[in-house]
N, C-alpha and C. Protein backbone atom coordinates (compact mmCIF):
# COMPACT_ATOMS: atom_id res chain seq x y z
N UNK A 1 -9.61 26.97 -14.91
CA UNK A 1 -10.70 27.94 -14.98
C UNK A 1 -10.20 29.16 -15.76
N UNK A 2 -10.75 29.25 -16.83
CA UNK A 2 -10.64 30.89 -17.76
C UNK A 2 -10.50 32.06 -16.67
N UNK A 3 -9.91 33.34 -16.96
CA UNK A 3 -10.67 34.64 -16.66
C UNK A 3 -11.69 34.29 -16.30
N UNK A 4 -12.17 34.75 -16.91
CA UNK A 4 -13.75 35.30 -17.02
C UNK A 4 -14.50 34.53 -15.74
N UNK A 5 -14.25 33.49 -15.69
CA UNK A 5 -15.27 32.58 -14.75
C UNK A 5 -14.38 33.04 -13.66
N UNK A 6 -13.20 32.73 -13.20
CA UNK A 6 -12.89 33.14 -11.69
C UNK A 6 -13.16 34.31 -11.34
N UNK A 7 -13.09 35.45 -12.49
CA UNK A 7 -13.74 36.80 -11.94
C UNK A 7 -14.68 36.53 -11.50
N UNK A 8 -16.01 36.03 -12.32
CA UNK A 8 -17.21 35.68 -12.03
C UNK A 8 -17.50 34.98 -10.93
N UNK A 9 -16.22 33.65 -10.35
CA UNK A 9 -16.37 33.49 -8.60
C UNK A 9 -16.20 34.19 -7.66
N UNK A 10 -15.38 35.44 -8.33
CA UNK A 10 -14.50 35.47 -6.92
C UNK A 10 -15.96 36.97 -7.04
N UNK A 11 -15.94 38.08 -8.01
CA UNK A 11 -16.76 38.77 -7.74
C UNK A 11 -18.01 38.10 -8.76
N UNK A 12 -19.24 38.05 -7.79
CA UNK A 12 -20.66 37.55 -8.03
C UNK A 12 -21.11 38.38 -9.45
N UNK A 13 -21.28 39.52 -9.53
CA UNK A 13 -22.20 40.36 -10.20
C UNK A 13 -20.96 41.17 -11.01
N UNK A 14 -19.71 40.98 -11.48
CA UNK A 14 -18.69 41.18 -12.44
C UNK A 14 -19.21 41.16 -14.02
N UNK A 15 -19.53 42.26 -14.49
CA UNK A 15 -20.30 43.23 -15.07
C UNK A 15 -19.55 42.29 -16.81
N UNK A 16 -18.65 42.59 -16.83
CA UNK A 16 -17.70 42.28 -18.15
C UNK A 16 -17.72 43.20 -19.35
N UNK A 17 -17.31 43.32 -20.47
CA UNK A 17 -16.87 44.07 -21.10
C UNK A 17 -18.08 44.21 -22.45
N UNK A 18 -18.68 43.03 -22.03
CA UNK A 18 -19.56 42.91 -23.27
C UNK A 18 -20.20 43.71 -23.75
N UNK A 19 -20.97 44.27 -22.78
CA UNK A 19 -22.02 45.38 -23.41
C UNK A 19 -21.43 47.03 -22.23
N UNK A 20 -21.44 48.04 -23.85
CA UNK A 20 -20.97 49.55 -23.33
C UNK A 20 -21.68 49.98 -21.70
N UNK A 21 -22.55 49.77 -21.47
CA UNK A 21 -23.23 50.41 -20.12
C UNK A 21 -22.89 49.93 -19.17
N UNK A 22 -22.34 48.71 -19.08
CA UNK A 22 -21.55 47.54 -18.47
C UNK A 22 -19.80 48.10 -17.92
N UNK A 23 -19.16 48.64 -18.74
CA UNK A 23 -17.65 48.99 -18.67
C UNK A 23 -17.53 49.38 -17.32
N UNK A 24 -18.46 50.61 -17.71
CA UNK A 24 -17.96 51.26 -16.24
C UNK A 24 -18.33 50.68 -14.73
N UNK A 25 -19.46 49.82 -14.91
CA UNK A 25 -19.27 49.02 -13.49
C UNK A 25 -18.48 48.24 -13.47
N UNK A 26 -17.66 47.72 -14.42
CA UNK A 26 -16.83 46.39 -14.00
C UNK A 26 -15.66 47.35 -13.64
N UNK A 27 -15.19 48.36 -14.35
CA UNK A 27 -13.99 49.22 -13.66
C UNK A 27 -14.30 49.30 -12.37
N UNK A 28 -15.13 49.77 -11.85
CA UNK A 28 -15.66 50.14 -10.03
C UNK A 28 -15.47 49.15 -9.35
N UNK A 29 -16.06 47.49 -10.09
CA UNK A 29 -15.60 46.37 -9.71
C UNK A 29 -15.10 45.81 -8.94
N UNK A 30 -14.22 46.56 -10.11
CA UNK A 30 -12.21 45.50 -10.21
C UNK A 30 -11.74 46.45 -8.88
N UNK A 31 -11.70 47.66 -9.10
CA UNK A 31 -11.01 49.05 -8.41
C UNK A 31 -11.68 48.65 -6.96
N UNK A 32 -12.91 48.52 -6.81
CA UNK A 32 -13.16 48.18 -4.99
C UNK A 32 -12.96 46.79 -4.12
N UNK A 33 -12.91 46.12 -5.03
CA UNK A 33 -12.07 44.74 -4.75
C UNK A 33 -10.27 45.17 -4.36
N UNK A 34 -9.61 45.94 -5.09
CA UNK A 34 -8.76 45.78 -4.77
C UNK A 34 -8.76 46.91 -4.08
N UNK A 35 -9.33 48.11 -3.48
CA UNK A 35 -9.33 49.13 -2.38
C UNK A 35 -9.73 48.66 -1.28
N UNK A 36 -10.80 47.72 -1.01
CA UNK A 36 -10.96 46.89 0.12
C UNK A 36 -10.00 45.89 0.36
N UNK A 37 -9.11 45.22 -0.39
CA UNK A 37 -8.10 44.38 0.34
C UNK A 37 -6.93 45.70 0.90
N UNK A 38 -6.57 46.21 0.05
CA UNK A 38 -5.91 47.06 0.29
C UNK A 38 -5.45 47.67 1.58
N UNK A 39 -6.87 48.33 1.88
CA UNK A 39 -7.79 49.21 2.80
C UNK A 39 -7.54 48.58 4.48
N UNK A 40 -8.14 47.46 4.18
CA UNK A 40 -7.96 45.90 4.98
C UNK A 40 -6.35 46.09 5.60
N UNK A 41 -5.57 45.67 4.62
CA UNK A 41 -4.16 45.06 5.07
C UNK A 41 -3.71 46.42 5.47
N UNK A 42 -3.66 47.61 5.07
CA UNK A 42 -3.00 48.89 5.33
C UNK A 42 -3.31 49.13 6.93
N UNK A 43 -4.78 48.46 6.96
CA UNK A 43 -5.20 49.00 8.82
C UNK A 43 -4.46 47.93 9.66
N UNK A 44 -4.61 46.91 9.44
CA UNK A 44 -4.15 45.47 9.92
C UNK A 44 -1.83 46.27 9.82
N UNK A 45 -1.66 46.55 9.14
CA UNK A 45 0.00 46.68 8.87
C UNK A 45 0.40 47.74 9.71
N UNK A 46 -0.36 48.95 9.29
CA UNK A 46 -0.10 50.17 9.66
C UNK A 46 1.37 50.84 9.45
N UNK A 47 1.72 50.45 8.05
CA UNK A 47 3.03 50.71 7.18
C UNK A 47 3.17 52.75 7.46
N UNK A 48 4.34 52.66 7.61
CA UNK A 48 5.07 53.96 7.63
C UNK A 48 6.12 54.17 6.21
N UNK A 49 6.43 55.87 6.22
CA UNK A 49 6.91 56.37 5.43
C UNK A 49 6.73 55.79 3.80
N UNK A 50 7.52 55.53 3.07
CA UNK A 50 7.39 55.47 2.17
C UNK A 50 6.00 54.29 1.27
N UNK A 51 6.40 53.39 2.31
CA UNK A 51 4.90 52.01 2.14
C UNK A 51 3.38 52.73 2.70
N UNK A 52 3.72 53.68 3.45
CA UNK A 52 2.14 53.96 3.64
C UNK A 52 1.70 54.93 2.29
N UNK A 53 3.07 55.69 2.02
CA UNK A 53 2.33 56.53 0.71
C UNK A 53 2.03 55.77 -0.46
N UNK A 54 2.38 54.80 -0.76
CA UNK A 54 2.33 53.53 -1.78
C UNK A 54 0.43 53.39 -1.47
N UNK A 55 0.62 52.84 -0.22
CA UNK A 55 -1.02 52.46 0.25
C UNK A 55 -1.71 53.28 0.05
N UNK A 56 -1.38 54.94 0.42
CA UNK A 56 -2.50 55.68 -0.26
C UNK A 56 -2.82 55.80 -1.54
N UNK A 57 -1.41 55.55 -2.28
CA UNK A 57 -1.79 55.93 -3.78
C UNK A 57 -2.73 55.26 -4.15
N UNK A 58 -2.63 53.60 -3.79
CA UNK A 58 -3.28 52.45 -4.69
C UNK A 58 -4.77 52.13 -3.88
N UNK A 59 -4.68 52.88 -2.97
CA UNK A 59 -6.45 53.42 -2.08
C UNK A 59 -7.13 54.33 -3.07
N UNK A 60 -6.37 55.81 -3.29
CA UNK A 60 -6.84 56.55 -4.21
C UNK A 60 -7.16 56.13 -5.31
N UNK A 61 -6.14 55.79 -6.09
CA UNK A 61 -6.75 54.83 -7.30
C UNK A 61 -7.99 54.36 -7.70
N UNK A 62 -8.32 53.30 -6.66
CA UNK A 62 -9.53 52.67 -6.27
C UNK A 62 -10.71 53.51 -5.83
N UNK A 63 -10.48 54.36 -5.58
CA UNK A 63 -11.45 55.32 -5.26
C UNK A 63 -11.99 56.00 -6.34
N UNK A 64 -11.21 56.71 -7.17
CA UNK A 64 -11.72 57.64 -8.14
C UNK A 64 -11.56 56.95 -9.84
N UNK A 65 -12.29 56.83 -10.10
CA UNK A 65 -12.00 56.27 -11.64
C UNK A 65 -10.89 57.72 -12.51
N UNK A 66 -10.23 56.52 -13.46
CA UNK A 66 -9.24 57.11 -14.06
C UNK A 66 -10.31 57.68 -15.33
N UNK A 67 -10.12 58.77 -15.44
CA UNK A 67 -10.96 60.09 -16.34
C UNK A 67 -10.37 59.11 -18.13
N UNK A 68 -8.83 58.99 -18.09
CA UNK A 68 -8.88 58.66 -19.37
C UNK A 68 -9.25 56.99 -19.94
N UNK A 69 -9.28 56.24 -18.19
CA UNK A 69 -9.64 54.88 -19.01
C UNK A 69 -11.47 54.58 -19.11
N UNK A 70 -12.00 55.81 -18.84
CA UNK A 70 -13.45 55.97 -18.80
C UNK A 70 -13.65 56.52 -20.45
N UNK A 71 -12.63 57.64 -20.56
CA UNK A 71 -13.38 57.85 -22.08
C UNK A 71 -12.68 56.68 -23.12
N UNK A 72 -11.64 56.03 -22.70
CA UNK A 72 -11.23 54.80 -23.85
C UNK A 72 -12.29 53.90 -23.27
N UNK A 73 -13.26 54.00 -22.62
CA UNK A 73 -13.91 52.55 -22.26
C UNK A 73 -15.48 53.24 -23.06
N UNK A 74 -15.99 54.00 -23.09
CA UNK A 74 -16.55 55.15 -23.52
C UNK A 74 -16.81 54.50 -25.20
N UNK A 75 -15.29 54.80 -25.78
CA UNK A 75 -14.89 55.20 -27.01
C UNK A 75 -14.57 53.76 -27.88
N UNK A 76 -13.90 52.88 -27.28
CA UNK A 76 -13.22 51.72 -27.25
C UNK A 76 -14.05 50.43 -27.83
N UNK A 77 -13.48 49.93 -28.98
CA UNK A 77 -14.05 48.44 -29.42
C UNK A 77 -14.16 47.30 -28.49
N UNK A 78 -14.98 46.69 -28.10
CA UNK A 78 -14.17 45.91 -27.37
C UNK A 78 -15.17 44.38 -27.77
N UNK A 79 -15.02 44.41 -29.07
CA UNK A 79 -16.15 43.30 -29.82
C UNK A 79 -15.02 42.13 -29.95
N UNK A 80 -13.80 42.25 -30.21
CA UNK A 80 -12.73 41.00 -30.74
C UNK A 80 -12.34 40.53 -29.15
N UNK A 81 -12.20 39.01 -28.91
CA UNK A 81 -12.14 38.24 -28.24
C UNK A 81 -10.33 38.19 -27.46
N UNK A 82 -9.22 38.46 -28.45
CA UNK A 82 -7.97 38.80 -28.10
C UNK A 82 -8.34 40.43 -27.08
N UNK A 83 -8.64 41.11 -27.56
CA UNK A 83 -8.79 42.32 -26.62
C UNK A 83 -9.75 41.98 -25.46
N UNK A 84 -10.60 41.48 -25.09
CA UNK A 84 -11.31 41.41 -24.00
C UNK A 84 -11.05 40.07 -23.03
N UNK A 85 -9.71 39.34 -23.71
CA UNK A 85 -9.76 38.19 -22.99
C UNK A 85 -8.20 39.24 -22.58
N UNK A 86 -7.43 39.60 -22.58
CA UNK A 86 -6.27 40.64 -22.34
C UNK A 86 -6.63 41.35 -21.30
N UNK A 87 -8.40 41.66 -21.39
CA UNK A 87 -8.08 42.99 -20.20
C UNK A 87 -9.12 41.62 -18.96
N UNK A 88 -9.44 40.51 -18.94
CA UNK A 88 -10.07 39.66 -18.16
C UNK A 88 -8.90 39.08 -17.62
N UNK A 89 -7.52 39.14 -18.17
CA UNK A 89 -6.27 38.36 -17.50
C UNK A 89 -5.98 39.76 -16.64
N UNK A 90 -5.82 40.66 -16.79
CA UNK A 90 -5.36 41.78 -16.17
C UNK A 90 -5.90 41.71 -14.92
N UNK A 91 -7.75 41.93 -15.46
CA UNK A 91 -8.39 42.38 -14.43
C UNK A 91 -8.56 40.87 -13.20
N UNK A 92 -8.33 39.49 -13.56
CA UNK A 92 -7.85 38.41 -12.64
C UNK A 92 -6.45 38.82 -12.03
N UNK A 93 -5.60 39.19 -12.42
CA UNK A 93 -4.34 39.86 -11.51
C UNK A 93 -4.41 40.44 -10.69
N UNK A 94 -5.05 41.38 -11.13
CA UNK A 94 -5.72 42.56 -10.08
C UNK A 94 -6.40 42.10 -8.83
N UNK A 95 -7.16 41.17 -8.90
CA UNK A 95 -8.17 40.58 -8.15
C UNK A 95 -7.15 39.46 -7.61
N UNK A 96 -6.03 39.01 -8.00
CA UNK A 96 -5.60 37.61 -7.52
C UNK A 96 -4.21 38.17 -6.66
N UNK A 97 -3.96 39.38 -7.16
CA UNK A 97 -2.87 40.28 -6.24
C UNK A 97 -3.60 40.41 -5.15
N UNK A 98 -4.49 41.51 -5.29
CA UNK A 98 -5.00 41.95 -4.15
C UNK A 98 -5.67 41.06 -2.79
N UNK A 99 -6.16 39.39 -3.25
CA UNK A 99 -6.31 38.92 -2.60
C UNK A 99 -4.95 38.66 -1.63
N UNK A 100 -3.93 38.66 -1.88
CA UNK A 100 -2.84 38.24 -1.10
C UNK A 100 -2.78 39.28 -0.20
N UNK A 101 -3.44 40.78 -0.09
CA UNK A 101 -3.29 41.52 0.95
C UNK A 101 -3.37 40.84 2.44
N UNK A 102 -4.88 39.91 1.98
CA UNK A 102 -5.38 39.05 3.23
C UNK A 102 -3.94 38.57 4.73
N UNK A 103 -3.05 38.15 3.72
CA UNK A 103 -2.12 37.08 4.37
C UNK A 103 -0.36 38.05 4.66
N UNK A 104 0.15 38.67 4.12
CA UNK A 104 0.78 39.58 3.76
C UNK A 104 1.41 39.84 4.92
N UNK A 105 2.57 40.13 5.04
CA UNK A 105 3.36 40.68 6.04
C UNK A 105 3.85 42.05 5.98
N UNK A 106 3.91 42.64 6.70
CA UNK A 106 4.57 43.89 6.72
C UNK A 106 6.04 44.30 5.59
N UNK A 107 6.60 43.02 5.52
CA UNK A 107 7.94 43.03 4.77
C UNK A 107 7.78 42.86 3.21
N UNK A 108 6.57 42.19 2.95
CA UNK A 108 5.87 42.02 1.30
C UNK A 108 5.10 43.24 1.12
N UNK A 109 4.54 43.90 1.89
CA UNK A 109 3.50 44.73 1.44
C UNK A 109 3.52 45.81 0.56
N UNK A 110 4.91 46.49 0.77
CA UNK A 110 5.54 47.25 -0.61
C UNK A 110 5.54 46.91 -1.89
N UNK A 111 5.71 45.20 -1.76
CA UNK A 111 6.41 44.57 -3.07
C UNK A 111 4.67 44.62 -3.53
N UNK A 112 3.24 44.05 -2.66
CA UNK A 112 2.58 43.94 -2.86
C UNK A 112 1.66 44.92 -3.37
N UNK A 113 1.76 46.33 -2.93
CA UNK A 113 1.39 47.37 -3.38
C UNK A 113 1.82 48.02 -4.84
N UNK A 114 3.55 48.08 -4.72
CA UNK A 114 4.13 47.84 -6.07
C UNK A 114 3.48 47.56 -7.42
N UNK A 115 3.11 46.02 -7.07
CA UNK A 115 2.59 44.96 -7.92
C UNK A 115 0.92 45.59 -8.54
N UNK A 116 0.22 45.59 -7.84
CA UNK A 116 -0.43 46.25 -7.70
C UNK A 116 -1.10 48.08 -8.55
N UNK A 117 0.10 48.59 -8.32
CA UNK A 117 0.39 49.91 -8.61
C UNK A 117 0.87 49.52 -10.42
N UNK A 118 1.20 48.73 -10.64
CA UNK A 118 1.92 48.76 -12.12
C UNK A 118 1.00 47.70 -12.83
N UNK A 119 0.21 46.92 -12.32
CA UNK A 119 -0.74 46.16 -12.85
C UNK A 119 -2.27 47.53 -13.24
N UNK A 120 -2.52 48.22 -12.13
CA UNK A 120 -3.45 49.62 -12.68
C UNK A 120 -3.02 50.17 -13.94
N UNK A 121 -1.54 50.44 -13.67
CA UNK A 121 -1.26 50.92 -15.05
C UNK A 121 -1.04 50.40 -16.33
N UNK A 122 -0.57 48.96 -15.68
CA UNK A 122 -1.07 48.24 -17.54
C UNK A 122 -2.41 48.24 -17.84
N UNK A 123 -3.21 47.73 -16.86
CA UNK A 123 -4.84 48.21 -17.34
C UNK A 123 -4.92 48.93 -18.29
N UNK A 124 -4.69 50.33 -17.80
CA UNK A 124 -5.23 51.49 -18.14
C UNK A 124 -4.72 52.02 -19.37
N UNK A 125 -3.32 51.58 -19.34
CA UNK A 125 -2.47 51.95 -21.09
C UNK A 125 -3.32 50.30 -21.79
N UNK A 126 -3.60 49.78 -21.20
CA UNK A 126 -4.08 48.50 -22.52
C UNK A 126 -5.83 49.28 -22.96
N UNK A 127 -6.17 49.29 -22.05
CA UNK A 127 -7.49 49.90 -22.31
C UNK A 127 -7.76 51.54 -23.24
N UNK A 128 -6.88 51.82 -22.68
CA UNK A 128 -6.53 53.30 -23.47
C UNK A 128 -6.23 53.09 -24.89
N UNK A 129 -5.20 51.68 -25.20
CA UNK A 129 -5.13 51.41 -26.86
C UNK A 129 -5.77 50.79 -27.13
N UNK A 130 -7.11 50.40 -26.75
CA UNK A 130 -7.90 49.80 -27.67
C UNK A 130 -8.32 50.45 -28.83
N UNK A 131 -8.64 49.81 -29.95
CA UNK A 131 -9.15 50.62 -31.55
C UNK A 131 -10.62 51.57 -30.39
N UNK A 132 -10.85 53.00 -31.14
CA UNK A 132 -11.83 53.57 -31.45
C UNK A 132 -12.99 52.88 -32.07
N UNK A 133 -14.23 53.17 -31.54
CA UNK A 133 -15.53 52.90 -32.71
C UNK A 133 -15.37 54.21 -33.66
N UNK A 134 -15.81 53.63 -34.95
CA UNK A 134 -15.44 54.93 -36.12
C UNK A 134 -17.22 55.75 -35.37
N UNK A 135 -17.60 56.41 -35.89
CA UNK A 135 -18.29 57.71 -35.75
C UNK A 135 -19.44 57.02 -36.02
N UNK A 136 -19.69 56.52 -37.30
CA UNK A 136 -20.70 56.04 -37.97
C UNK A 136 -20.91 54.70 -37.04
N UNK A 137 -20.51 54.16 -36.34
CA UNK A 137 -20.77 53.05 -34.90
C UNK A 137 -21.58 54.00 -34.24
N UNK A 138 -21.24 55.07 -33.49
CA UNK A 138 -21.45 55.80 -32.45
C UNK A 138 -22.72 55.89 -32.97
N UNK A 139 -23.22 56.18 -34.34
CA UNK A 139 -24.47 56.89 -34.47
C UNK A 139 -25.64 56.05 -34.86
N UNK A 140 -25.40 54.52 -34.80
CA UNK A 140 -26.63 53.64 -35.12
C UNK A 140 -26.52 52.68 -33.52
């Protein structure tokens, strides 16, 4: 099964990249899929010191959209098939990490948050370099 379609199983109404008005719900998406597993395993664990601040970070995350991968999503080509099949593998990671919160032990959950925590940020630097639309896009 591609990307694209297991996103499309696992979340029903997974927006995709295709069309601009679209971006920003699939970011909210991806981001509450993985704040609800998250969310989930953090209550179920109830991790201390350093793993619970991990859990908040990658709660927060999920909570607030990232300001700069909104204006590269905004700004951002995302017509060529190598770039949107790149951020559909990401955004299946995201979704295929976070499912493992479900099962997770107290002793993975760092590694799992971790994982997690550095997969947001490739997102967000891949999405951030996508090419610009030139100006003259913006205006027809």
């Amino acid at each position: 099964m591609d990307d694209l379609s297991f996103l499309r199983v696992r979340i029903a109404s997974y927006a995709d990249y295709a069309h601009r008005d679209e971006r920003h719900l699939v970011d909210k998406q991806v981001r509450a899929w993985v704040g609800e597993a998250i969310a989930v395993a953090n209550e179920r664990l109830r991790p201390e010191g350093a793993t619970a601040e991990l859990a908040d970070r990658v709660i927060f995350r999920c909570e607030f959209s990232d300001q700069a991968v909104i204006r590269a999503v905004d700004r951002g080509t995302f017509s060529d098939a190598p770039t949107v099949d790149r951020i559909h593998a990401l955004d299946r990671a995201l979704v295929e990490t976070a499912d493992g919160a479900a099962t997770v032990d107290a002793e993975g959950f760092a590694a799992l948050l971790a994982r997690l925590d550095g997969l947001l940020d490739e997102r967000a630097s891949f999405i951030e370099s996508t090419p610009t639309r030139r100006v003259a896009e913006e205006a027809g």
